[in-house]
Protein backbone atom coordinates (compact mmCIF):
# COMPACT_ATOMS: atom_id res chain seq x y z
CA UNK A 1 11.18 1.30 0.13
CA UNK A 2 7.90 3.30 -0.12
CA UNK A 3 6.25 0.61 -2.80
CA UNK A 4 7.62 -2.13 0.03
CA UNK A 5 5.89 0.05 3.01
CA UNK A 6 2.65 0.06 0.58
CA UNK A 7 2.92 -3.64 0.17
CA UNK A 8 3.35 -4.86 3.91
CA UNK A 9 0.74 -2.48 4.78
CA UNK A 10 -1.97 -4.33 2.67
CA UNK A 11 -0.97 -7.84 3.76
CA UNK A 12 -0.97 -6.42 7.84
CA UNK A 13 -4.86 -5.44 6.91
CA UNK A 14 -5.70 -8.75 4.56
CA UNK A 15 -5.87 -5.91 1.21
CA UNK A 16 -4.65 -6.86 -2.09
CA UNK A 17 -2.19 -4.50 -2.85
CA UNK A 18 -2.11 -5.24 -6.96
CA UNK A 19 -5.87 -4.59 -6.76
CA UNK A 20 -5.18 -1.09 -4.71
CA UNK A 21 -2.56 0.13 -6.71
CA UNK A 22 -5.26 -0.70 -9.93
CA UNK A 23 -7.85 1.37 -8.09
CA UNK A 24 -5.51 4.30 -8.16
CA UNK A 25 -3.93 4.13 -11.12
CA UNK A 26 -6.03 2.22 -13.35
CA UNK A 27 -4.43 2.96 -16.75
CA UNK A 28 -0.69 1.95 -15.93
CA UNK A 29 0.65 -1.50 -16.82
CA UNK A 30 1.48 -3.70 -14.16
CA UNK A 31 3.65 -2.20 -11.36
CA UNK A 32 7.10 -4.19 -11.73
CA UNK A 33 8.55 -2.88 -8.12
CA UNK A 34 5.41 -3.28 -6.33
CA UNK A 35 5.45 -7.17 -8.01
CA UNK A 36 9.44 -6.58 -6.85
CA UNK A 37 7.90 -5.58 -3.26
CA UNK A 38 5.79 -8.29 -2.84
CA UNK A 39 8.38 -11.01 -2.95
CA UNK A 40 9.93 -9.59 0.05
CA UNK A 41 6.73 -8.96 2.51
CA UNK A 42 6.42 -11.31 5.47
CA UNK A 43 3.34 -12.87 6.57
CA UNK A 44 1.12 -10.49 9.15
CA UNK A 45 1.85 -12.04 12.39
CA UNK A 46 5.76 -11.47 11.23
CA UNK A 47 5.47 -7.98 10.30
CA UNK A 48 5.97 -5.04 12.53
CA UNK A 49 3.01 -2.54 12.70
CA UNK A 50 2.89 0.00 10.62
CA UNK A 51 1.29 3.22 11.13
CA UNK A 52 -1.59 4.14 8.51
CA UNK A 53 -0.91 7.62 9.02
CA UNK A 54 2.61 7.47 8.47
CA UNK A 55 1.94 5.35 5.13
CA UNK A 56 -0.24 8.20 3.96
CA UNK A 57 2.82 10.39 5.02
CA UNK A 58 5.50 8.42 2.49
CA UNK A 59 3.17 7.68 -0.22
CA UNK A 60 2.18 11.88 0.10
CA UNK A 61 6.02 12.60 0.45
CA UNK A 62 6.81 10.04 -2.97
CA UNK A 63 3.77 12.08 -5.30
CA UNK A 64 1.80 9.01 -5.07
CA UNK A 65 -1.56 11.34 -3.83
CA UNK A 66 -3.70 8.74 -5.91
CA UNK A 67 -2.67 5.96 -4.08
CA UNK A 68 -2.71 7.82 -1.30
CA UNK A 69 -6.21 9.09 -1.58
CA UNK A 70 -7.71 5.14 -2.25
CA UNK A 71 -5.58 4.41 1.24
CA UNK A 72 -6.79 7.06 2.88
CA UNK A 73 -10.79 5.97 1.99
CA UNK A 74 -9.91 2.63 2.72
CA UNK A 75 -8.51 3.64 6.17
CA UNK A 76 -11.87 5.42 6.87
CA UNK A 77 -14.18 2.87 5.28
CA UNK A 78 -12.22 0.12 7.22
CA UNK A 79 -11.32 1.99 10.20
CA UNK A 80 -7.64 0.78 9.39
């Protein structure tokens, strides 16, 4: 659900989640749940909001602090 969260987030903002997740964890193969995850977002206009603080909250409360930490500079580089 968290890797799903991740996903919709980065379509809502027009960011390539593949190319995030790389950022943060650039020796690991090719995420096979966030590939899962991306089958099942929805377009931005279809999507609810979600919260980039309370993204940074899951992906913190899942051990994912990397991808956390490139979300978190992107949210203040952006102003996400």
């Amino acid at each position: 659900m968290m890797i799903l969260l991740f996903a919709q987030w980065c379509i809502n903002h027009e960011l390539d989640p593949a190319a995030i997740y790389t950022e943060a964890y650039p020796y690991q193969d090719k995420n096979k749940e966030l590939v899962e995850a991306l089958e099942l977002t929805v377009t931005k206009e279809e999507s609810d909001f979600i919260d980039s603080g309370m993204l940074l909250e899951a992906l913190s409360l899942y051990g994912n602090d990397d991808l956390a930490f490139v979300v978190s500079e992107l949210v203040s580089k952006k102003n996400l």
